[in-house]
C-alpha atoms as a PDB file:
ATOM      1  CA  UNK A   1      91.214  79.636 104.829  1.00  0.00           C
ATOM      2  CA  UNK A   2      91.045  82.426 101.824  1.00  0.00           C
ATOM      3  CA  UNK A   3      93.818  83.495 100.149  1.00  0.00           C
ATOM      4  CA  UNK A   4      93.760  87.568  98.910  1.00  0.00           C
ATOM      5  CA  UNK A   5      95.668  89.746  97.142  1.00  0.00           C
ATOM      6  CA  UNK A   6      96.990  92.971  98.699  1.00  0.00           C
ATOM      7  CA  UNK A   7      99.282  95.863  97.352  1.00  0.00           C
ATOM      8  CA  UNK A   8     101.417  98.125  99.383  1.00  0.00           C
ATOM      9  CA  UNK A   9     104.580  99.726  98.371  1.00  0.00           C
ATOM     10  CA  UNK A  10     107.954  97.992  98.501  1.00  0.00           C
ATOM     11  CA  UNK A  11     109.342 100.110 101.520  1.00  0.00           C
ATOM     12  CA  UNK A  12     106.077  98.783 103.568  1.00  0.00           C
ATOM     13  CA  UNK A  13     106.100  95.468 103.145  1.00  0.00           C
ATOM     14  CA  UNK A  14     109.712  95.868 103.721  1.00  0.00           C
ATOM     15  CA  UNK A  15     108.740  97.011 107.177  1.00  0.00           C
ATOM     16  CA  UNK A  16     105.933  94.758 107.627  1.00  0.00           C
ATOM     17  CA  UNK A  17     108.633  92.148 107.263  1.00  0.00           C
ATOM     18  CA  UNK A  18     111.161  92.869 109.199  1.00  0.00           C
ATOM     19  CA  UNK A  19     108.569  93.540 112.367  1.00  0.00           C
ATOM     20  CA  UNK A  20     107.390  89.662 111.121  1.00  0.00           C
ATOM     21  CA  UNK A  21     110.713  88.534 111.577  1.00  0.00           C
ATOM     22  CA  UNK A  22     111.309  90.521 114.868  1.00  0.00           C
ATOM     23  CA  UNK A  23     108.195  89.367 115.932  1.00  0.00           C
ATOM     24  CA  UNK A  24     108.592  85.838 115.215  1.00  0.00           C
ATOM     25  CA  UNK A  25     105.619  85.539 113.471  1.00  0.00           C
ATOM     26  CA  UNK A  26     104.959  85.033 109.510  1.00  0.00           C
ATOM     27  CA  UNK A  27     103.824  88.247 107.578  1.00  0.00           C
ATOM     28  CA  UNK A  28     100.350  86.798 107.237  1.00  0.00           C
ATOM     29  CA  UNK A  29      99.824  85.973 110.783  1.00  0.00           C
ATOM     30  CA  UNK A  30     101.241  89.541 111.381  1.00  0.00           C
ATOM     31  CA  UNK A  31      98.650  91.169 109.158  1.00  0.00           C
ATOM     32  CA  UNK A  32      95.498  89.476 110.461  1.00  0.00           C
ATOM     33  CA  UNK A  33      96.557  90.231 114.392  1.00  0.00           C
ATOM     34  CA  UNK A  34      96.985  93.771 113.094  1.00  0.00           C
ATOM     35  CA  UNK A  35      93.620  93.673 111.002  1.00  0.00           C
ATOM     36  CA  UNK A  36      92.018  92.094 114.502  1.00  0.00           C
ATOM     37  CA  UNK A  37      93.309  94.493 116.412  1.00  0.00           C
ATOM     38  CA  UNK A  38      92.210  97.317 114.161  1.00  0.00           C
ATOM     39  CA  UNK A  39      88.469  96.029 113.738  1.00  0.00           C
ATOM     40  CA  UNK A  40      88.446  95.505 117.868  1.00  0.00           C
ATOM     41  CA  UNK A  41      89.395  99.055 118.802  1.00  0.00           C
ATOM     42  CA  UNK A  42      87.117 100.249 116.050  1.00  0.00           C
ATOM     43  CA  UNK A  43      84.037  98.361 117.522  1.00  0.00           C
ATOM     44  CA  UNK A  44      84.989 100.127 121.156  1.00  0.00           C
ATOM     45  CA  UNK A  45      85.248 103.435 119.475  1.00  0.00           C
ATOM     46  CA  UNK A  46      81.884 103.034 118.076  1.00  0.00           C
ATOM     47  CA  UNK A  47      80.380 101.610 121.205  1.00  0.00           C
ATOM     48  CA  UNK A  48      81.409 104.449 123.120  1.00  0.00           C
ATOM     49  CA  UNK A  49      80.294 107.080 120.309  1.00  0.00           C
ATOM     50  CA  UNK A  50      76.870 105.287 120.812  1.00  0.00           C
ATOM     51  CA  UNK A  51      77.057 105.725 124.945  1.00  0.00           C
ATOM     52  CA  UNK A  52      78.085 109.028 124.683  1.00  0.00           C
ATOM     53  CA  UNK A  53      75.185 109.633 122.149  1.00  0.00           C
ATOM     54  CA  UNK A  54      72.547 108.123 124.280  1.00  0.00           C
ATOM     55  CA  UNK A  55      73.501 109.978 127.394  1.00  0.00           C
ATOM     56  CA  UNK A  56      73.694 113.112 125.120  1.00  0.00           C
ATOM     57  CA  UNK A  57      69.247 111.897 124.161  1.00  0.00           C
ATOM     58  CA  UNK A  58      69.087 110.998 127.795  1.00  0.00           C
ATOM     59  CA  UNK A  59      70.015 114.450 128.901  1.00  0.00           C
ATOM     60  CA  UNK A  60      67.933 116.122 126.282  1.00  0.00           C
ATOM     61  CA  UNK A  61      64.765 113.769 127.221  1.00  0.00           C
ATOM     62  CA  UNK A  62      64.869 113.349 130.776  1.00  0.00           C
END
């Protein structure tokens, strides 16, 4: 697994911590189900920009 590098200002991480601890869960394993979770609604956003888009052609076309 890759290690990076990230900055974020002190009263973040601060947060980001204490919702690891709350959590139960260890701030990297926090950040990457928040990253995945991020990247997954993202994809369904786009997918259903592209639907809406091709019904918007269909309607235009047909």
């Amino acid at each position: 697994m890759a290690k990076i590098l990230i900055t974020m200002p002190d009263d973040f991480l601060n947060k980001v911590d204490g919702l690891a601890l709350t959590e139960q869960k260890s701030r990297s394993q926090l950040i990457r189900e928040a990253l995945k979770t991020y990247m997954h609604r993202l994809s369904k956003s786009q997918e259903k920009s592209a639907q809406k888009n091709a019904d918007i052609l269909e309607n235009l076309i047909g």
